[in-house]
Protein backbone atom coordinates (compact mmCIF):
# COMPACT_ATOMS: atom_id res chain seq x y z
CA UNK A 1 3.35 -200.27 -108.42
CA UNK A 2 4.18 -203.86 -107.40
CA UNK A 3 7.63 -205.29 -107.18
CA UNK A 4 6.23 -207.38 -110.27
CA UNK A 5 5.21 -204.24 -113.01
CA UNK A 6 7.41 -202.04 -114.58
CA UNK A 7 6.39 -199.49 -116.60
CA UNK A 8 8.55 -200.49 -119.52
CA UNK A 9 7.31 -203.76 -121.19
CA UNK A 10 7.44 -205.03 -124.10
CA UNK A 11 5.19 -208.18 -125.42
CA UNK A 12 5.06 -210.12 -128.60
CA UNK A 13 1.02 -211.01 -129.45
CA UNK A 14 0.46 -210.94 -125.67
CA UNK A 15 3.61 -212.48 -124.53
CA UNK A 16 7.21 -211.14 -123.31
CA UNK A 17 9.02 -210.99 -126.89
CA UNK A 18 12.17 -212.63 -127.70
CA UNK A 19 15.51 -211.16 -128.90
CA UNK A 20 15.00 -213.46 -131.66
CA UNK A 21 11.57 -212.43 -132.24
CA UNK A 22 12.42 -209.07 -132.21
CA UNK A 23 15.34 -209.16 -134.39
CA UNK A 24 13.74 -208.92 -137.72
CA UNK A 25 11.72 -206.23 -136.14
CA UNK A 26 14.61 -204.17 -135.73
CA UNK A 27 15.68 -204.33 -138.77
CA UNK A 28 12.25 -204.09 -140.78
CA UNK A 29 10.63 -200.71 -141.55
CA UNK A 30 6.99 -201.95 -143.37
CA UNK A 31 4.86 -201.90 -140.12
CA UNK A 32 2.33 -199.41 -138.49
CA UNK A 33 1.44 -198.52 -135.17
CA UNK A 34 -1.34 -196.78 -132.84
CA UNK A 35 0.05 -194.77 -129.37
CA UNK A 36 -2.26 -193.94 -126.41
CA UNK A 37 -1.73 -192.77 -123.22
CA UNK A 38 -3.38 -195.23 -120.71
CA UNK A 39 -4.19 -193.49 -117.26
CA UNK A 40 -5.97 -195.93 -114.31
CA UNK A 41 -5.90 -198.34 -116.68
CA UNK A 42 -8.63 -197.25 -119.38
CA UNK A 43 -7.93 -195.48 -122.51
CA UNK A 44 -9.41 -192.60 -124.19
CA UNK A 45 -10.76 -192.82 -128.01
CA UNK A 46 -10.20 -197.05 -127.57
CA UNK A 47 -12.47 -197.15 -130.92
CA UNK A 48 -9.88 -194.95 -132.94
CA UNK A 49 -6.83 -196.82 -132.28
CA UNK A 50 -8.80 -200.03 -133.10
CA UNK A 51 -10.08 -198.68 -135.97
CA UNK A 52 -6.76 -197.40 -137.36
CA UNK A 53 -4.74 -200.40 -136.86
CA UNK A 54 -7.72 -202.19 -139.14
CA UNK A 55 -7.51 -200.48 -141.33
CA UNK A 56 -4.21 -200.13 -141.76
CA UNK A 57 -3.67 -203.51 -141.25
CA UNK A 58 -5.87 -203.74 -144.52
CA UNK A 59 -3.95 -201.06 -146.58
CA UNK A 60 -0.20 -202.69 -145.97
CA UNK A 61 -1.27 -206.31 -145.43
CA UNK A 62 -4.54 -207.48 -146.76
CA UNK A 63 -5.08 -208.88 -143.79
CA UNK A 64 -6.33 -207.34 -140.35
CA UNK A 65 -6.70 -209.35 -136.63
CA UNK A 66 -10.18 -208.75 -135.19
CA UNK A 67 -10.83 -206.28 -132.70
CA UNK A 68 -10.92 -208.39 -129.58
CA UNK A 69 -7.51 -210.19 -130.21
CA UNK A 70 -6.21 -206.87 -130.72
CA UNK A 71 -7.89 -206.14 -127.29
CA UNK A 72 -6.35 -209.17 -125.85
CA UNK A 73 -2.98 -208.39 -126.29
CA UNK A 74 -3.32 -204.95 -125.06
CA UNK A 75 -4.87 -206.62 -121.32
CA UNK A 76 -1.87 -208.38 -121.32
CA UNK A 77 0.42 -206.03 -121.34
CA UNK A 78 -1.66 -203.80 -119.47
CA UNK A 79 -1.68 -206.10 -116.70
CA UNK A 80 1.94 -206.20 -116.01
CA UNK A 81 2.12 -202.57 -116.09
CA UNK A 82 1.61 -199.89 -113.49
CA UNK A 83 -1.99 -198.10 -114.02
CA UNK A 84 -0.56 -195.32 -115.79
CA UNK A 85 1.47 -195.93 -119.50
CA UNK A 86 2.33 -194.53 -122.54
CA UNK A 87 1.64 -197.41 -124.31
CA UNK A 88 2.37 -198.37 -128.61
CA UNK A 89 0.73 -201.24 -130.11
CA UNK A 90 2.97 -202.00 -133.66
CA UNK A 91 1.18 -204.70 -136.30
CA UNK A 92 4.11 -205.64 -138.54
CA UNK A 93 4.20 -209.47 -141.19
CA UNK A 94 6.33 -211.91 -139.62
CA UNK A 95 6.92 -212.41 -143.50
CA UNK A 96 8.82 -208.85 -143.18
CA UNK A 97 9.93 -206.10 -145.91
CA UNK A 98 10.70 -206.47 -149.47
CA UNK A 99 8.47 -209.66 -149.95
CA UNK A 100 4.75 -209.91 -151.37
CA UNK A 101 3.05 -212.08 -148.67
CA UNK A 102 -0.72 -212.78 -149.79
CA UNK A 103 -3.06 -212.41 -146.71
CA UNK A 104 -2.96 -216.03 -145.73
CA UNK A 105 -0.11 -214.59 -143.18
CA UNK A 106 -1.51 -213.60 -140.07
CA UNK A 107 -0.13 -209.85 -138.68
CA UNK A 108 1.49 -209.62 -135.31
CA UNK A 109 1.12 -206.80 -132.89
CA UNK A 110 3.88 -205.52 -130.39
CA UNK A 111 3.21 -203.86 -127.81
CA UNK A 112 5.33 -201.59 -125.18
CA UNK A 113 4.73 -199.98 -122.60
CA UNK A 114 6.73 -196.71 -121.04
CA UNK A 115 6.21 -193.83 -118.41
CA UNK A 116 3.22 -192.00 -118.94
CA UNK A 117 3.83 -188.72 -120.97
CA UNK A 118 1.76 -185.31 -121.37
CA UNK A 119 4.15 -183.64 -124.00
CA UNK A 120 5.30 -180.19 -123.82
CA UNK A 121 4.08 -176.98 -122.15
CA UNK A 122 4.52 -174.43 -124.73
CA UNK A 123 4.31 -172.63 -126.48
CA UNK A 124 5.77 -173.88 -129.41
CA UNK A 125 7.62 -172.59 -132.57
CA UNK A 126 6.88 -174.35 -135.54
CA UNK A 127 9.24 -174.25 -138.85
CA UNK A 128 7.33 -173.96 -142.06
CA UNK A 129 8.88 -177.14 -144.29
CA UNK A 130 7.96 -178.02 -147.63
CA UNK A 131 7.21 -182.26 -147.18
CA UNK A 132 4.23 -184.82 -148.07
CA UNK A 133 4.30 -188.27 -145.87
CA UNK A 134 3.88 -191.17 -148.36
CA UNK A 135 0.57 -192.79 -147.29
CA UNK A 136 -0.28 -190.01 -145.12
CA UNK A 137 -3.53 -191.32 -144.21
CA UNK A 138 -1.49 -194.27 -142.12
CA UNK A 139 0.60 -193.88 -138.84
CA UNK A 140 3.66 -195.68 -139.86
CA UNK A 141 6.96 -196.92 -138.48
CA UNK A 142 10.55 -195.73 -140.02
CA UNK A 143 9.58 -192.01 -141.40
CA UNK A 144 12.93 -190.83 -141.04
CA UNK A 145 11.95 -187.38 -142.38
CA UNK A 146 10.07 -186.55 -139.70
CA UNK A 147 13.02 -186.67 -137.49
CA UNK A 148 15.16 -185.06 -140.03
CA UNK A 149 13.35 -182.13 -140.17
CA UNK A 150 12.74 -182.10 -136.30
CA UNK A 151 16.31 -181.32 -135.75
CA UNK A 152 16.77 -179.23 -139.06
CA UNK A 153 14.00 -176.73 -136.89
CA UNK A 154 15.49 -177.19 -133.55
CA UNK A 155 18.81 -176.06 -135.37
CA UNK A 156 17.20 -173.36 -137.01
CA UNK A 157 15.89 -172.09 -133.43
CA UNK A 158 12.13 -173.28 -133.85
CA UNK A 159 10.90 -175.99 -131.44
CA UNK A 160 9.55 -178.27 -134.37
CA UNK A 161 8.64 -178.07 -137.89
CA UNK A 162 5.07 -177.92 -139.59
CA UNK A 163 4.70 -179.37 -143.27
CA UNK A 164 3.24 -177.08 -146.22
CA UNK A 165 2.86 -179.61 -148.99
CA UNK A 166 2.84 -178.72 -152.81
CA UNK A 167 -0.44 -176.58 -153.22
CA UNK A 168 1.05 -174.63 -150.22
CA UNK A 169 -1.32 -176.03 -147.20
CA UNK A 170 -0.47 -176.65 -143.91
CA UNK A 171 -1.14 -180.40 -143.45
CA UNK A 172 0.35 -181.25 -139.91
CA UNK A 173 3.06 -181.34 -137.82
CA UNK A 174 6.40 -184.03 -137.85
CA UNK A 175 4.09 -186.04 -134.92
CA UNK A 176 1.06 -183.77 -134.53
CA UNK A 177 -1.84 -182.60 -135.73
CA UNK A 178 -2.33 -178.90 -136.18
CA UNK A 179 -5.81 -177.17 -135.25
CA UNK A 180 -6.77 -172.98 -135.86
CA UNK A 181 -8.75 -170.96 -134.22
CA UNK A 182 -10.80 -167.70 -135.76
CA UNK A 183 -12.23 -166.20 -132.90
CA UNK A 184 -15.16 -167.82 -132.82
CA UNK A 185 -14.96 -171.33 -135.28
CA UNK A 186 -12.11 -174.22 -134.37
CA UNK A 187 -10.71 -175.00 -138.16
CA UNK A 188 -8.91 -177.64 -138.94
CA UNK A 189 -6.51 -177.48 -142.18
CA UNK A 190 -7.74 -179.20 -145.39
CA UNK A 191 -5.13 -181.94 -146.40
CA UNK A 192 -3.80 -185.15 -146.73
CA UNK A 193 -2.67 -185.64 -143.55
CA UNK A 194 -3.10 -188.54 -140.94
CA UNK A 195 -6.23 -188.28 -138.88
CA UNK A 196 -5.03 -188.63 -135.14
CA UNK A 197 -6.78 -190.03 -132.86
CA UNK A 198 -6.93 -187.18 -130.20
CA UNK A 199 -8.06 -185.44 -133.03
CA UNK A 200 -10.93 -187.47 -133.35
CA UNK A 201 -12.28 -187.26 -129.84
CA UNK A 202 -12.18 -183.91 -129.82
CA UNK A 203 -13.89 -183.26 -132.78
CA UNK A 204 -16.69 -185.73 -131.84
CA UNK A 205 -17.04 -183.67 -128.77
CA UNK A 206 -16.98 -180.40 -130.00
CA UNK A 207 -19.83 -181.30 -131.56
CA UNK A 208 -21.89 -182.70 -128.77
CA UNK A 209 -20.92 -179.48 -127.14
CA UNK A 210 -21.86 -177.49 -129.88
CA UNK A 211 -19.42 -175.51 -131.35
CA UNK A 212 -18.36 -174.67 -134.57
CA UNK A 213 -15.81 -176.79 -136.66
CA UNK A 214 -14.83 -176.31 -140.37
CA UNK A 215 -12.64 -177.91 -142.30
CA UNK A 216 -10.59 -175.07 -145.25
CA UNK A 217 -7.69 -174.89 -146.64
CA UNK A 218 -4.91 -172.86 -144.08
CA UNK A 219 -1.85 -171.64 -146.17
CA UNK A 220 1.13 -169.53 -143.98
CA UNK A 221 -0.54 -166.40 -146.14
CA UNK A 222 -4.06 -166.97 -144.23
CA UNK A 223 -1.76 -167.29 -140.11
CA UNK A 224 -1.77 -163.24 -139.94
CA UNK A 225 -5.87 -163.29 -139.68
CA UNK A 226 -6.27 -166.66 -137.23
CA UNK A 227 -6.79 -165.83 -133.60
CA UNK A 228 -5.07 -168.74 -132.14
CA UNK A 229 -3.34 -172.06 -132.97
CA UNK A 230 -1.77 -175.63 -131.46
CA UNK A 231 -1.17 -178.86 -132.17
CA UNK A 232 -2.46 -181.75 -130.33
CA UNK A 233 -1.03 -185.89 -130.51
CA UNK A 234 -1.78 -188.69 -128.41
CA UNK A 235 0.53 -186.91 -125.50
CA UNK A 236 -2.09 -184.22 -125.54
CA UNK A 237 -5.05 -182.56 -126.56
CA UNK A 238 -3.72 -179.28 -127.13
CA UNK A 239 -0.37 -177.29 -126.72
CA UNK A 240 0.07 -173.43 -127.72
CA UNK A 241 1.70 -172.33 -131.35
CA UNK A 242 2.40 -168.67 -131.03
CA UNK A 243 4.66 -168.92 -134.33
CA UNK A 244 4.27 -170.81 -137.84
CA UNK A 245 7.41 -169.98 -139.49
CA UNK A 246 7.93 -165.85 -139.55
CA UNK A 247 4.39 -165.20 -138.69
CA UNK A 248 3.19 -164.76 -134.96
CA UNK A 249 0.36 -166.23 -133.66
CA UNK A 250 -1.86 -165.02 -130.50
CA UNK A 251 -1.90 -167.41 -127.57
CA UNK A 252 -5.29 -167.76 -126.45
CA UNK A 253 -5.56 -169.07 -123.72
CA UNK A 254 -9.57 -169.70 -124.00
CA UNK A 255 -9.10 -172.20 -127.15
CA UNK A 256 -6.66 -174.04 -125.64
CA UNK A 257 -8.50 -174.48 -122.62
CA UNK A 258 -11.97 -175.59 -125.16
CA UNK A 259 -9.85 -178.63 -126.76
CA UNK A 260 -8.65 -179.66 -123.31
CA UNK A 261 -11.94 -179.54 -122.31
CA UNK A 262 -13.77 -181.97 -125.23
CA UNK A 263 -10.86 -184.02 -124.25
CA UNK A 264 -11.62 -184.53 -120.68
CA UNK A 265 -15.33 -185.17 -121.91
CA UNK A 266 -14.39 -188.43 -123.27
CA UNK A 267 -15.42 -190.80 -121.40
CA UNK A 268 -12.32 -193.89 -121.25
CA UNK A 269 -12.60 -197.48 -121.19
CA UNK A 270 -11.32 -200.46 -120.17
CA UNK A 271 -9.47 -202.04 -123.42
C-alpha cells in the first residue's frame, strides 16, 4: 500500500464526500446498498451487484444510474484503495426520506471502502426467530431488526439468529443467506427472502458443474433429516451451521468445501 491509499475511504459519486454531504445521509434511512469483497482489485459476481442496485434503484426511486456510471464511481474509489477491500456502494435521493420525489431526481451512490473481511470460521449457532423483512427482495439500509435480534441470539447463547416467517419457513439469516444439504442435492429454502449475490454465483456454478439444486420449502420440522447446512454473504461463500434453534445439524465438511469451490470458479473482473 502507498503512503497515498488507505483502506478506509469514503467517496460521494466518485469524489471524497463532505461532512455536509453526508449529513443528511446520516440521518436518512430510505436508501439501499450492494457489499463485495474486492481482492487484487477485481470483484466476483460484478453483474449481481450491478444488477441489484438497478433494480432497486427502480423499486425505491423510479429512477436508476446506468451501469457504467455506477462502474465509474466504483474505479474511483478503487483507485485510492489498497488492492484488497471490503467495499459498499449505497444509492440513496439527495431529495431524502419522507418526501415523494418523481424520477426527474437523479440517485447518488456512496461508496466506502474498509479492510478486507472473510467472516467467521464456524461453526455457527443459529436462533430460530419468528420475522419477515419489509421488501425482502431489496438489500436495504436502517433494518434495525436485524441487529435486534442479532444480540437477542448472542444473549440467548446462539451465535446469530435465522428468520422462520409466518407459514413457518426458514427464509434467511439477519445478513445471510441460508443453503441445505441432503446428502446428495444442495437446497435452498423457498421464501421471500433477498437473493444475495454470493448466492448467485454459486448457484450459476453449481450448475456448470453439474450438480443438483432445488429450491422447497425447509421448516425447523424438516432440519432432523438434512445432512448438512451454512450460510453464505458477501464475506463468504459458505460457513458451517451445526444448530438451527434446538435441532443439531451434521457438519459436513464435503458441502462446505463444494460451495467454496463454485465460488472460487468465478471468474472476477475488473469493475
Amino acid at each position: 500500500m502507498s503512503a497515498s491509499q488507505s483502506s478506509s475511504i469514503v467517496q460521494r459519486n466518485g469524489l471524497p464526500a463532505t461532512i455536509e454531504a453526508l449529513a443528511p445521509l446520516a440521518l436518512a434511512g430510505y436508501a439501499h446498498f450492494t457489499a463485495m469483497q474486492v481482492r487484487g482489485g477485481r470483484v466476483r459476481g460484478l453483474d449481481l451487484h450491478l444488477e441489484r442496485l438497478s433494480v432497486a434503484s427502480m423499486a425505491l426511486f423510479g429512477r436508476a444510474l446506468a451501469d457504467d456510471q455506477v462502474r465509474a464511481y466504483l474505479r474511483a474509489a478503487l483507485a485510492c484503495a489498497p488492492a484488497d477491500v471490503s467495499l459498499v456502494a449505497t444509492v440513496y435521493s439527495p431529495a431524502g426520506e419522507f418526501t415523494v420525489a418523481g424520477a426527474d431526481v437523479e440517485p447518488e451512490v456512496l461508496v466506502r471502502t474498509g479492510p478486507p473481511a472473510s467472516g467467521p470460521r464456524g461453526p455457527l449457532a443459529l436462533a430460530t426467530v419468528a420475522h419477515e423483512r419489509v421488501l425482502p427482495a431489496l438489500k436495504q439500509v436502517g433494518e434495525v431488526a436485524k441487529t435486534y435480534f442479532l444480540r437477542q441470539s448472542v444473549g440467548q447463547g446462539f451465535d446469530d439468529a435465522a428468520f422462520v416467517d409466518r407459514q413457518g419457513r426458514l427464509s434467511e439469516g439477519t445478513i445471510w443467506n441460508l443453503v441445505f444439504w441432503d446428502g446428495e442435492t444442495v437446497v435452498w429454502p423457498e421464501a421471500e427472502m433477498l437473493a444475495g449475490t454470493t448466492m448467485g454465483i454459486v448457484r450459476r456454478q453449481l450448475d456448470l458443474l453439474g450438480f443438483r439444486q432445488r429450491v422447497q420449502p425447509v421448516t425447523p420440522a424438516d432440519l432432523p433429516g438434512l445432512a448438512g447446512a451454512a450460510v453464505m454473504n458477501s464475506w463468504t461463500p459458505g460457513v458451517t451451521v451445526s444448530r438451527i434453534g434446538s435441532v443439531a445439524i451434521p457438519e459436513t465438511p464435503s458441502f462446505l468445501a463444494l460451495l467454496h469451490r463454485a465460488y472460487q470458479m468465478e471468474e472476477p473482473v475488473l469493475p
